[in-house]
C-alpha atoms as a PDB file:
ATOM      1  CA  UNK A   1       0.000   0.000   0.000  1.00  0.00           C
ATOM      2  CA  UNK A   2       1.737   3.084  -0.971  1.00  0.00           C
ATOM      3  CA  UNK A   3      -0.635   6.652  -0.510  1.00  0.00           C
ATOM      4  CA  UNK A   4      -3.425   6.537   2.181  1.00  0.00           C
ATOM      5  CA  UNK A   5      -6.117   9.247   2.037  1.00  0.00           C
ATOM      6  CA  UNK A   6      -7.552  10.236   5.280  1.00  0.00           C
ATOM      7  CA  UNK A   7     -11.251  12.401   5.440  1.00  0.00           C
ATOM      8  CA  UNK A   8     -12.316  13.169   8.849  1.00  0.00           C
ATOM      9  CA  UNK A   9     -16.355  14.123   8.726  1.00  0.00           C
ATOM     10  CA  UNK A  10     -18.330  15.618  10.786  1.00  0.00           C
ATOM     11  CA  UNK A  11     -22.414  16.373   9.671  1.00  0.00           C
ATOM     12  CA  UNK A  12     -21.330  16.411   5.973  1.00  0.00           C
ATOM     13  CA  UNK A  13     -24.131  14.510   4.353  1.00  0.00           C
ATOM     14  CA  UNK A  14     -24.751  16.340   1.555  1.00  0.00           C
ATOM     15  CA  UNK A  15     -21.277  16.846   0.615  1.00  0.00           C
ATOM     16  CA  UNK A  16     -19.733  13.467   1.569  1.00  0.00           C
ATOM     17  CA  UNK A  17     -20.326  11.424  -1.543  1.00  0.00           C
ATOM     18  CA  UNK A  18     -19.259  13.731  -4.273  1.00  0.00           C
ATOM     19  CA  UNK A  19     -16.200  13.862  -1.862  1.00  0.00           C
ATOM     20  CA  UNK A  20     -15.292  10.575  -1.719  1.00  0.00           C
ATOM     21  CA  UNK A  21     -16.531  10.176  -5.214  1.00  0.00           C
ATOM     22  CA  UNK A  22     -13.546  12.182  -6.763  1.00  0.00           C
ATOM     23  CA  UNK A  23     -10.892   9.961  -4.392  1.00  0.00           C
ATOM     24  CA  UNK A  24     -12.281   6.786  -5.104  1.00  0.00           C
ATOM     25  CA  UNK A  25     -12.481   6.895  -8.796  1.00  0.00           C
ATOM     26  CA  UNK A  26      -8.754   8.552  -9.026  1.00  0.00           C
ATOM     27  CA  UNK A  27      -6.355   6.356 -11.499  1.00  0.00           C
ATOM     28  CA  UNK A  28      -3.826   5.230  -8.953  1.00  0.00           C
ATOM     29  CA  UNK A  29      -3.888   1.412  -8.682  1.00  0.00           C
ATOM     30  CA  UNK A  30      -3.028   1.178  -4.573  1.00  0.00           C
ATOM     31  CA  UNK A  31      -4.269   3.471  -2.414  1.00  0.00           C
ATOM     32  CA  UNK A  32      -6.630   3.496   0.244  1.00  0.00           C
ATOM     33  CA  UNK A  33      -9.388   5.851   1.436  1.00  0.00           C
ATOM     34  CA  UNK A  34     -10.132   6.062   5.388  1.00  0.00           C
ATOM     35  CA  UNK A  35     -12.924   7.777   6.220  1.00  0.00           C
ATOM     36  CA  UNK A  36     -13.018   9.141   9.692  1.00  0.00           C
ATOM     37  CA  UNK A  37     -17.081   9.452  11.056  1.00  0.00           C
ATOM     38  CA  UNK A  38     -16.126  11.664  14.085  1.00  0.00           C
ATOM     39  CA  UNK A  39     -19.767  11.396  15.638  1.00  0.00           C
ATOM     40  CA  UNK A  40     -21.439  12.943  12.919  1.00  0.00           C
ATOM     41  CA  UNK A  41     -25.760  12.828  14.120  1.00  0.00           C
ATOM     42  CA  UNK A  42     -26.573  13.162  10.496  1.00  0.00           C
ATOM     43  CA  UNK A  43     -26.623  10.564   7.862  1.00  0.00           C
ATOM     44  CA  UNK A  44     -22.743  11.054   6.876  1.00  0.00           C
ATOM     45  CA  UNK A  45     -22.034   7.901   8.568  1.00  0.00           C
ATOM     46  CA  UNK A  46     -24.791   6.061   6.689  1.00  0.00           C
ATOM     47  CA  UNK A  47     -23.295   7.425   3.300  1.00  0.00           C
ATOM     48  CA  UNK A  48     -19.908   5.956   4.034  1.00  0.00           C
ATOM     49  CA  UNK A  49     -21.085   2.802   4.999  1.00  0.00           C
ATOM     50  CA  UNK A  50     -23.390   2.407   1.751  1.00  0.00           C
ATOM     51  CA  UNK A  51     -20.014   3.461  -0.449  1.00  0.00           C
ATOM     52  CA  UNK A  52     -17.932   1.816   1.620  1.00  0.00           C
ATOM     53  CA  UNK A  53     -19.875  -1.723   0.161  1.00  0.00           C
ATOM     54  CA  UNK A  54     -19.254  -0.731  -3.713  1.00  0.00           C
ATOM     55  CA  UNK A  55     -15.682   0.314  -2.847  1.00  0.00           C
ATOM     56  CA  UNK A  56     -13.497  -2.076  -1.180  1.00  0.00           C
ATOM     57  CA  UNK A  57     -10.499  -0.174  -0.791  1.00  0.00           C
ATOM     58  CA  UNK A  58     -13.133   2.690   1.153  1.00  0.00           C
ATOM     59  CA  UNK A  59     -12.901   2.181   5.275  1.00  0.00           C
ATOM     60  CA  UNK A  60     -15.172   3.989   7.052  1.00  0.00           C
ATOM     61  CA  UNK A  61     -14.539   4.198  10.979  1.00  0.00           C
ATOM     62  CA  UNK A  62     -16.858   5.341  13.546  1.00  0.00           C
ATOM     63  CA  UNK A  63     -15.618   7.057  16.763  1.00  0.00           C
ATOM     64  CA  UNK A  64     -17.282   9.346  19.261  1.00  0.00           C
ATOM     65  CA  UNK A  65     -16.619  13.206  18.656  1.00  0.00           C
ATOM     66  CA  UNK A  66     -13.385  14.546  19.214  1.00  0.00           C
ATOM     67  CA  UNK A  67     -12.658  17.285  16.998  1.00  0.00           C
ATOM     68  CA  UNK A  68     -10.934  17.294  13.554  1.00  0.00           C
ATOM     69  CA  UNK A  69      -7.497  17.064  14.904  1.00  0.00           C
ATOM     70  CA  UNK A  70      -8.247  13.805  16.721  1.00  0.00           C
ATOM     71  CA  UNK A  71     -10.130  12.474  13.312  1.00  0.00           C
ATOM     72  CA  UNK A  72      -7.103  12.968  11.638  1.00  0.00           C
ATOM     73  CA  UNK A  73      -4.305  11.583  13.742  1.00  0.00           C
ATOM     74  CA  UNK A  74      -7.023   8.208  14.425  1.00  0.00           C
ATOM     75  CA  UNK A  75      -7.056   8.397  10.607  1.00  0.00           C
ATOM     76  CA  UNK A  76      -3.244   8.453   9.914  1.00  0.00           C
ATOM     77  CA  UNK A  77      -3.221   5.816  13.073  1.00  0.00           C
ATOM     78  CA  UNK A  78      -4.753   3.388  11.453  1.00  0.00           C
ATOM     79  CA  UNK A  79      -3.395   4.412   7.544  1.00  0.00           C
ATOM     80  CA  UNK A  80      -1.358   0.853   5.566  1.00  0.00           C
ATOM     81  CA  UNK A  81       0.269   3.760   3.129  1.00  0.00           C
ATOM     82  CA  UNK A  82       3.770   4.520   3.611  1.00  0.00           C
ATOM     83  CA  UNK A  83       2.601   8.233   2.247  1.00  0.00           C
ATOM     84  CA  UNK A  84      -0.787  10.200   3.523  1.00  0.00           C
ATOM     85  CA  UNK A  85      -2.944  12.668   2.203  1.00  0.00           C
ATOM     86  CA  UNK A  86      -5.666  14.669   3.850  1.00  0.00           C
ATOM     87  CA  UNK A  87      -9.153  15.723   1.976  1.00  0.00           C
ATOM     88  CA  UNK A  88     -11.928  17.590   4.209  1.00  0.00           C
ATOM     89  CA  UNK A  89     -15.462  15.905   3.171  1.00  0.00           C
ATOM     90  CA  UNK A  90     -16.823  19.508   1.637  1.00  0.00           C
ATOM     91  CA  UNK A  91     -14.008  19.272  -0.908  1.00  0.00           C
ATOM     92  CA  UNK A  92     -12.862  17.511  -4.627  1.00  0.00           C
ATOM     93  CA  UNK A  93      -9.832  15.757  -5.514  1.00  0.00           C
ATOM     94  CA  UNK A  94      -9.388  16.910  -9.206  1.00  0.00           C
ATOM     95  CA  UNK A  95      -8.885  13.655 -11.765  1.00  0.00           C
ATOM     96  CA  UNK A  96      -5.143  12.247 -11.504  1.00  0.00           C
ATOM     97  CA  UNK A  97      -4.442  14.196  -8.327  1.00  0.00           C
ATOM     98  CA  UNK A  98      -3.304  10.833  -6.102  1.00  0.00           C
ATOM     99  CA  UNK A  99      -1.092  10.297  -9.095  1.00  0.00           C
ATOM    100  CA  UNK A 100       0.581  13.529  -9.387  1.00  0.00           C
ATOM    101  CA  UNK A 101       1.221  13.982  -5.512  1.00  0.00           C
ATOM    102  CA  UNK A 102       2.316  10.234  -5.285  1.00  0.00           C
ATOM    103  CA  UNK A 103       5.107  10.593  -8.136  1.00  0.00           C
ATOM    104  CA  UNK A 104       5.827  14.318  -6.830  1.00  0.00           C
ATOM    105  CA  UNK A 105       7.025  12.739  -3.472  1.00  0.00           C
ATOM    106  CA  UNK A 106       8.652   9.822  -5.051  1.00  0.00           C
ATOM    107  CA  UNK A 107      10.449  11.864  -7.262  1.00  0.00           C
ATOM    108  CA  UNK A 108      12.096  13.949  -5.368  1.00  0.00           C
ATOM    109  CA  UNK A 109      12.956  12.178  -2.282  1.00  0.00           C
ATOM    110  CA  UNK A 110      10.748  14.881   0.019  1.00  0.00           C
ATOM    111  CA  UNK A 111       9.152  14.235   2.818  1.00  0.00           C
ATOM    112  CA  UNK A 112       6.461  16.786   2.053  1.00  0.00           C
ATOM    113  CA  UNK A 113       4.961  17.745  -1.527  1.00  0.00           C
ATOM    114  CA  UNK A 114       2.497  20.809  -1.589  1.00  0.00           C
ATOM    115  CA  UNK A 115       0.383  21.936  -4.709  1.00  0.00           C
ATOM    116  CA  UNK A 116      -1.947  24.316  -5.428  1.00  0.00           C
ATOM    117  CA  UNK A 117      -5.635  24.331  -6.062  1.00  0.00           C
ATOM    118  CA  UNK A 118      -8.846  25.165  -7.453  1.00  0.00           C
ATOM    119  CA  UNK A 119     -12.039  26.943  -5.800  1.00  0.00           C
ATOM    120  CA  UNK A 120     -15.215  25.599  -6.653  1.00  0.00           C
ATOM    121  CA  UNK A 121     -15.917  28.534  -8.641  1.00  0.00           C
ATOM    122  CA  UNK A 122     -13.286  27.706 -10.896  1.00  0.00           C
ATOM    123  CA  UNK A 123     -10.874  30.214  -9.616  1.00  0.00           C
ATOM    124  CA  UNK A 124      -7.032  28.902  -9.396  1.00  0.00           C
ATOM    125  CA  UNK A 125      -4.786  29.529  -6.609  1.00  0.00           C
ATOM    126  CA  UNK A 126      -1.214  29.605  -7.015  1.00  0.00           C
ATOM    127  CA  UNK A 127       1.953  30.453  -4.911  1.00  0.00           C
ATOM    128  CA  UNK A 128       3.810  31.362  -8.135  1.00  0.00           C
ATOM    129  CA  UNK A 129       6.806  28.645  -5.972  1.00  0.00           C
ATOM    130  CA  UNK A 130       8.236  25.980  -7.358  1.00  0.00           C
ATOM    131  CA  UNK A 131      11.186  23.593  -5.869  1.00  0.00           C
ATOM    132  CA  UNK A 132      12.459  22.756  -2.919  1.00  0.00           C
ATOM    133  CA  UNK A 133      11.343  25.172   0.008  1.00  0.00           C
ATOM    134  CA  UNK A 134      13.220  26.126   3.309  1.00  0.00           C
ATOM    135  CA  UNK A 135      11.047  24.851   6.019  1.00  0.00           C
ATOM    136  CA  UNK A 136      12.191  27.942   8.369  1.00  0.00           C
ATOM    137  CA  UNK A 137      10.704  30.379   5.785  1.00  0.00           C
ATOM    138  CA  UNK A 138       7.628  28.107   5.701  1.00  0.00           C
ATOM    139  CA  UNK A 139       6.956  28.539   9.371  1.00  0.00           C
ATOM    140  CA  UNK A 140       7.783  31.898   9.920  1.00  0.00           C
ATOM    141  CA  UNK A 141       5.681  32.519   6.711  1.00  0.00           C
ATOM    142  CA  UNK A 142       2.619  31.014   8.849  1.00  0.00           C
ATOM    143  CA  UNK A 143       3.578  32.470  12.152  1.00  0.00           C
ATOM    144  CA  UNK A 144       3.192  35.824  10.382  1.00  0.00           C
ATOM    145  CA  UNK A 145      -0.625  34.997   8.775  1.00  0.00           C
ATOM    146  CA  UNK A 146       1.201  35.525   5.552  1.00  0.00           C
ATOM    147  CA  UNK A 147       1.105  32.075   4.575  1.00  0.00           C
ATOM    148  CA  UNK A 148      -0.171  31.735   0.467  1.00  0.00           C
ATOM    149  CA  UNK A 149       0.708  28.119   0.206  1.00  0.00           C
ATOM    150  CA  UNK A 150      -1.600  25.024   0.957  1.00  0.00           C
ATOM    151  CA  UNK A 151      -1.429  23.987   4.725  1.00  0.00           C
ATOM    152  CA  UNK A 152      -2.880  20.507   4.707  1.00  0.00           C
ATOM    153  CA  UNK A 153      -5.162  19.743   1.781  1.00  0.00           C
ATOM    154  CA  UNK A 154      -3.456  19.446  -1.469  1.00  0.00           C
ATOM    155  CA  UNK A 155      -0.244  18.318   0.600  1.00  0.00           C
ATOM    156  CA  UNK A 156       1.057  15.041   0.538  1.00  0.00           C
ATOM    157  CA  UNK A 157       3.639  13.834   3.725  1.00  0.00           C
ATOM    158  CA  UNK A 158       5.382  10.763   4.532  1.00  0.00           C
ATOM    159  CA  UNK A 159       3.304   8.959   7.091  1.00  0.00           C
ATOM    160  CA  UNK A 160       6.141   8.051   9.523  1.00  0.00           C
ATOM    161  CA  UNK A 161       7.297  11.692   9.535  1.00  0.00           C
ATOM    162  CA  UNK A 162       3.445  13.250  10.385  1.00  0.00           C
ATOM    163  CA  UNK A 163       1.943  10.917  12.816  1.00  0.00           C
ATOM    164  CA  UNK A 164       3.329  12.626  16.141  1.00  0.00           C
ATOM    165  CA  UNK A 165       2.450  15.766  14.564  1.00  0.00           C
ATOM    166  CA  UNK A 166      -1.605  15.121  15.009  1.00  0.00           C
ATOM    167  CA  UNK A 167      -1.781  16.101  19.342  1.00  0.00           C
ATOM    168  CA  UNK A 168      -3.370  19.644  19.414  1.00  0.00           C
ATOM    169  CA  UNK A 169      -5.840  19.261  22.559  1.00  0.00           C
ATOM    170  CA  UNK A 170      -9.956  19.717  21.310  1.00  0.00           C
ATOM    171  CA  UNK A 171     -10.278  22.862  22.474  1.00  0.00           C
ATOM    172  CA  UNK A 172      -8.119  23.991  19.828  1.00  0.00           C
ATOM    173  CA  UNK A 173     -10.571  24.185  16.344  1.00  0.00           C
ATOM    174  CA  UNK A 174      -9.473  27.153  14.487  1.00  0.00           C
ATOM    175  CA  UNK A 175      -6.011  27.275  12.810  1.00  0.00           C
ATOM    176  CA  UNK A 176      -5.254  23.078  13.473  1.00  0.00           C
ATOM    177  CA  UNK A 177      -4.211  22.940  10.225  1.00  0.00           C
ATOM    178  CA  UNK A 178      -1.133  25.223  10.829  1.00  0.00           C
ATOM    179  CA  UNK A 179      -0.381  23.797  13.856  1.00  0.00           C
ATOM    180  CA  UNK A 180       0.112  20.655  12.741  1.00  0.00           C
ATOM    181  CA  UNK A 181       2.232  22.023   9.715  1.00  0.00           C
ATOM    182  CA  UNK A 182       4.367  23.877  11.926  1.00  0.00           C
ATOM    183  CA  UNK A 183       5.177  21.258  14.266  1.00  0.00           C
ATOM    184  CA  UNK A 184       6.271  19.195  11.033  1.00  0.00           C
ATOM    185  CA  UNK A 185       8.348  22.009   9.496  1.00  0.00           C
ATOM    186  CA  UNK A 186       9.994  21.845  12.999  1.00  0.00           C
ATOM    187  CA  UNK A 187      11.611  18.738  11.909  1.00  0.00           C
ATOM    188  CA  UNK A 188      13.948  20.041   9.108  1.00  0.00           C
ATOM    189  CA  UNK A 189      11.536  18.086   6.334  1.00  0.00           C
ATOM    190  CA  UNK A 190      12.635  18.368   2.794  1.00  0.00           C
ATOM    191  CA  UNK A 191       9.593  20.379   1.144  1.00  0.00           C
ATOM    192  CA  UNK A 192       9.021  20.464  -2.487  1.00  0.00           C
ATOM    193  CA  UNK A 193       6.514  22.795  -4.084  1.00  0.00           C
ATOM    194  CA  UNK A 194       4.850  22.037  -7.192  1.00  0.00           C
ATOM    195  CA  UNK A 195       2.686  24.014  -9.775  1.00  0.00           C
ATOM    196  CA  UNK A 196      -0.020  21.520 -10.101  1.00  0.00           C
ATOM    197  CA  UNK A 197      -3.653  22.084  -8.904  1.00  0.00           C
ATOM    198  CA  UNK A 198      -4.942  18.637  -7.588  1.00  0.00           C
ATOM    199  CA  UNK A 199      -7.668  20.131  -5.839  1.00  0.00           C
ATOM    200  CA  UNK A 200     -10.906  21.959  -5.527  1.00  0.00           C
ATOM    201  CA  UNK A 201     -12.021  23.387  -2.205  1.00  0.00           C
ATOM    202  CA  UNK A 202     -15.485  24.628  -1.569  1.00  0.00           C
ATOM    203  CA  UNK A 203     -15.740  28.618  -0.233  1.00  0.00           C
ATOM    204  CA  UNK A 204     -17.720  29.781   2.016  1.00  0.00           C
ATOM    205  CA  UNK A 205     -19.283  26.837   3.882  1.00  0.00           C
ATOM    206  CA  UNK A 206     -20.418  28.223   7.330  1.00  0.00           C
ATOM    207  CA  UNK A 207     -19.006  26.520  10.578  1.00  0.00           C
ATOM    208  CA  UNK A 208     -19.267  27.050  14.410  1.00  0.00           C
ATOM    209  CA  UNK A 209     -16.339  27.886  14.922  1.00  0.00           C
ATOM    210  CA  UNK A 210     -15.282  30.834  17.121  1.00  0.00           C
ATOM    211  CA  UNK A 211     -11.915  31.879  18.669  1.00  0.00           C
ATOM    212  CA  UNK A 212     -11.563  31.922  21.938  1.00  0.00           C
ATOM    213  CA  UNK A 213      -9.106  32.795  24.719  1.00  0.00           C
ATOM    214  CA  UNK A 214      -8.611  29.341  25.851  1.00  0.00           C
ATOM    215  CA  UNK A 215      -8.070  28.395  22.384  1.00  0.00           C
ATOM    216  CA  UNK A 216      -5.218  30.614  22.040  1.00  0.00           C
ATOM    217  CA  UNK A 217      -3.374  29.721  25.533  1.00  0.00           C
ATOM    218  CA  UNK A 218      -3.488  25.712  24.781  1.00  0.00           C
ATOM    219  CA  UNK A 219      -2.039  26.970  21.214  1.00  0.00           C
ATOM    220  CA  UNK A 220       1.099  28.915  22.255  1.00  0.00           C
ATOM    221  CA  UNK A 221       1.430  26.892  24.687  1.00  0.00           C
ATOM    222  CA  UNK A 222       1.942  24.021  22.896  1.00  0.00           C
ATOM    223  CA  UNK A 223       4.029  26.227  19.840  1.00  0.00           C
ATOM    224  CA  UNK A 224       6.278  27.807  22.991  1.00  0.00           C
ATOM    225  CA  UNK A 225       7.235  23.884  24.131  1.00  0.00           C
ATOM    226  CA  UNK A 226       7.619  22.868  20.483  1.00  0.00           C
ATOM    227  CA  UNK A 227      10.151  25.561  19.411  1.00  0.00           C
ATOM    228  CA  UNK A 228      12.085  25.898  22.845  1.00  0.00           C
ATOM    229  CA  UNK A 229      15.190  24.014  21.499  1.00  0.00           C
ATOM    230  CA  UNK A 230      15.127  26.846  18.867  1.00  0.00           C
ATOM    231  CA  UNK A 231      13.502  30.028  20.764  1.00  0.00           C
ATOM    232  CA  UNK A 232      16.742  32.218  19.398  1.00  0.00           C
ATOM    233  CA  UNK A 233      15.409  31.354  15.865  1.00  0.00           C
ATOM    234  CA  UNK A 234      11.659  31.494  16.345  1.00  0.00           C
ATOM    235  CA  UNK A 235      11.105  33.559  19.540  1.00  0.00           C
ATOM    236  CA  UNK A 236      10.541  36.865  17.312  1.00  0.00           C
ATOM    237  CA  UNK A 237       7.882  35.094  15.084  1.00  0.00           C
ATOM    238  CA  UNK A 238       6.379  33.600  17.947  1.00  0.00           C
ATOM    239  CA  UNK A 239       5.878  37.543  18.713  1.00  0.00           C
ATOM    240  CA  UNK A 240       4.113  38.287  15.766  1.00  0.00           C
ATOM    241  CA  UNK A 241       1.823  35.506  15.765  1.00  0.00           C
ATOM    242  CA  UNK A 242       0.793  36.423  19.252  1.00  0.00           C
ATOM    243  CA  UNK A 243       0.365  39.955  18.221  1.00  0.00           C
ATOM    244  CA  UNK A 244      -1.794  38.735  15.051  1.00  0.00           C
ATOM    245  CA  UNK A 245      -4.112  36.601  17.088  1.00  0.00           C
ATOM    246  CA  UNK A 246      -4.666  39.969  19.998  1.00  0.00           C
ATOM    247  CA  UNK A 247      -5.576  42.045  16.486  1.00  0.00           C
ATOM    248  CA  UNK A 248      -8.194  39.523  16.095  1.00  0.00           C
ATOM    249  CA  UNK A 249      -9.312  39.167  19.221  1.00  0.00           C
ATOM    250  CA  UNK A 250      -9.974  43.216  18.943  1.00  0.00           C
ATOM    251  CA  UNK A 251     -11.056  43.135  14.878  1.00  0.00           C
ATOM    252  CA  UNK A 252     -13.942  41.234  16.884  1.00  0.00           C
ATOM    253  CA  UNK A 253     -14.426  43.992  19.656  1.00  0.00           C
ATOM    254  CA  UNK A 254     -13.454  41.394  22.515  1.00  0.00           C
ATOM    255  CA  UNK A 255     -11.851  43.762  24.614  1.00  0.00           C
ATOM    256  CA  UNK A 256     -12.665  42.031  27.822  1.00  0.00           C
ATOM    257  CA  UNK A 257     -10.454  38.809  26.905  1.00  0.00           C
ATOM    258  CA  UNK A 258      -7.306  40.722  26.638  1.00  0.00           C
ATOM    259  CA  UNK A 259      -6.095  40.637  29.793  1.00  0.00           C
ATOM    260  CA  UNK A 260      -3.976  39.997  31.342  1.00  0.00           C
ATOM    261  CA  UNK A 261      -2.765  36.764  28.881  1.00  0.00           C
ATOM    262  CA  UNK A 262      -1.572  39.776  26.741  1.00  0.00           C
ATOM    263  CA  UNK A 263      -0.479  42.277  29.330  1.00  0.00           C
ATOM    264  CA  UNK A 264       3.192  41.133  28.399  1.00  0.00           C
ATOM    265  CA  UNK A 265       3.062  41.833  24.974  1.00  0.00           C
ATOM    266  CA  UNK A 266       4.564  45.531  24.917  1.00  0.00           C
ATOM    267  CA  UNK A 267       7.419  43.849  26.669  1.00  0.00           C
ATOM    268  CA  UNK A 268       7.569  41.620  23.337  1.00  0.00           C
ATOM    269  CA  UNK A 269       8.064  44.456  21.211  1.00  0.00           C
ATOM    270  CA  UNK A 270      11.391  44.466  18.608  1.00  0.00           C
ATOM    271  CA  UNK A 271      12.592  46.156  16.139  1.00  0.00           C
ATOM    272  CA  UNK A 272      11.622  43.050  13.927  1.00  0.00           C
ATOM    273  CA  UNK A 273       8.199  43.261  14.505  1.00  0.00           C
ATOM    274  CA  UNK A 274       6.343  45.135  11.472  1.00  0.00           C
ATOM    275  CA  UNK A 275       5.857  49.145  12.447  1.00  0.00           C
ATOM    276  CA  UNK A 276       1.647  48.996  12.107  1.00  0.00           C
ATOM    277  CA  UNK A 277       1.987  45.520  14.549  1.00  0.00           C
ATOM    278  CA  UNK A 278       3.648  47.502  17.017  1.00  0.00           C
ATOM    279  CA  UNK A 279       1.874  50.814  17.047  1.00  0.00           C
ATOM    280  CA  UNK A 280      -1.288  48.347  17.731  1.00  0.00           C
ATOM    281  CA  UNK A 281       0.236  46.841  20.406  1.00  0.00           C
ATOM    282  CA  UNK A 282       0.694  50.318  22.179  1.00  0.00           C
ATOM    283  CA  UNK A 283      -2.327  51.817  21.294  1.00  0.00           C
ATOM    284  CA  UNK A 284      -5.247  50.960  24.193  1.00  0.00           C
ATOM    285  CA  UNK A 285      -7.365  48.167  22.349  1.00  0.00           C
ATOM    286  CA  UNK A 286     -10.409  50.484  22.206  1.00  0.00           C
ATOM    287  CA  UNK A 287      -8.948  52.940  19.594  1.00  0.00           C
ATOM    288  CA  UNK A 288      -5.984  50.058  18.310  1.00  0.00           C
ATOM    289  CA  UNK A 289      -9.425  49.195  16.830  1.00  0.00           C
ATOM    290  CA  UNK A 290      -9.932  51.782  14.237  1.00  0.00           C
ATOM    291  CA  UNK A 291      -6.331  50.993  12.273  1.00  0.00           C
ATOM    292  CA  UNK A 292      -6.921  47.039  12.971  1.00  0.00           C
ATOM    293  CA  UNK A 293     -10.492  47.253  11.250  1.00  0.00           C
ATOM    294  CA  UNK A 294      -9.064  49.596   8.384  1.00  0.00           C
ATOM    295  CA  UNK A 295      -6.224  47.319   7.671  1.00  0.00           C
ATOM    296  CA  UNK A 296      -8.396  44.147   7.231  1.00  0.00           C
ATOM    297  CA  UNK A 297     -10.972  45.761   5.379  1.00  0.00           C
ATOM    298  CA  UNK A 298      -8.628  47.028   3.069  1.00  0.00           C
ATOM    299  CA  UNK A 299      -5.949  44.637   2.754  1.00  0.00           C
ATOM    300  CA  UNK A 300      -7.172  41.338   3.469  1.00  0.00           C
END
């Protein structure tokens, strides 16, 4: 078994079979598909069980609700392929796509291969990079919220190299993707990028997700233990990322979260750090407000 594809679901009935659909019928003689039901009270789990009977290389696992992080790793626990891929069950794989990634990897000896992709309106999304990639740009490219490269879909890694890479707690939902990424990139991986779009990603989909404080503590917690044999490298970047979440946190007028987990951050402050980062930082949140909103509106 060379390339296993892991789909954690949660309540995606109407999108699930389409989904696994486009993996299923892909070109590549030996792969397998693991479907991850993470407690889904809809009939997702239904769906994979009826495909998983006209596919035989489809297995479907049911497991009570722990979050997508914990889908994924159970996935990848339980993956036969020496490579892994991850598809999210609103999503396409475009025709050939297992192919492409699989010989990418093979190829060139990385332990990561990213692509690009398409939206579902047809729109294609490329970095413009090609080749072999320094991991510490990669990270501190993320860190910054600068990141214009796939995370996790449209990425192919080598199984052995991601599976202790899957541990961010539940409470963490938004931005899992990255932190799993980062915590690989931490390992010195060879990355290749590649110009090929292997898949399509659906915009716009609504989910519950909402960031909180606690969120944000179990996350830099767990990026601060991470990167410790390397704070002189990261420590600045570990700044900024603080600095971009506390912009958020105020973009979304909550002003009573703020302290005192960011009472430090003045103290933070370097020359490093971007000049409209910092005067935020100084600025009481109340009117920091006014230039955070701007910038987003405008810029992002």
């Amino acid at each position: 078994m060379h390339l296993s594809v892991i789909v954690p679901i949660y309540n995606k009935a109407e999108y699930i079979e389409p989904c696994l659909e486009s993996i299923l019928e892909q070109d590549l003689e030996s792969f397998e598909v693991i479907a991850v039901d993470d407690g889904s009270t809809d009939d997702s789990g239904k769906v994979c069980d009826e495909m998983a009977r006209l596919y035989p290389n489809l297995k479907v696992m049911h497991v009570p609700n722990g979050g997508v992080t914990a889908a994924r790793r159970i996935g990848v626990e339980h993956a036969k392929g020496e490579y892994v891929t991850f598809v999210d069950a609103d999503d396409l794989m475009k025709p050939q796509a297992l192919s492409v990634l699989l010989d990418a990897i093979r190829e060139t000896g990385a332990d990561e291969v990213v692509a690009t992709y398409d939206t579902h309106y047809g729109e294609h999304i490329t970095t413009k990079i090609v080749g072999t990639i320094d991991a510490e740009w990669m990270i501190r490219q993320l860190m910054a919220s600068t990141a214009k490269f796939c995370v996790l879909w449209a990425v192919i890694f080598r199984r052995d190299k991601i599976i202790d890479c899957l541990y961010a707690p539940r409470v963490i939902r938004s931005g899992e993707d990255i932190l799993m990424q980062i915590l690989f990139l931490l390992k010195r991986p060879k990355v290749v990028f590649i110009p090929d779009s292997v898949y399509v990603y659906t915009v716009g989909l609504p989910n519950d997700r909402q960031m909180t404080l606690q969120e944000q503590v179990a996350y830099d917690d767990i990026l601060r233990k991470a990167m410790s044999s390397r704070w002189d490298e990261f420590s600045e970047c570990f700044t900024l990322r603080r600095i971009k979440m506390y912009e958020n946190f105020i973009y979304n007028r909550m002003f009573h979260l703020l302290f005192p987990y960011y009472s430090d951050l003045r103290k933070s402050l370097t020359k490093g750090i971007p000049l409209a980062d910092r005067i935020a930082v100084l600025l009481p949140p109340r009117i920091a407000y006014f230039p955070i909103s701007f910038r987003k509106k405008r810029f992002i």
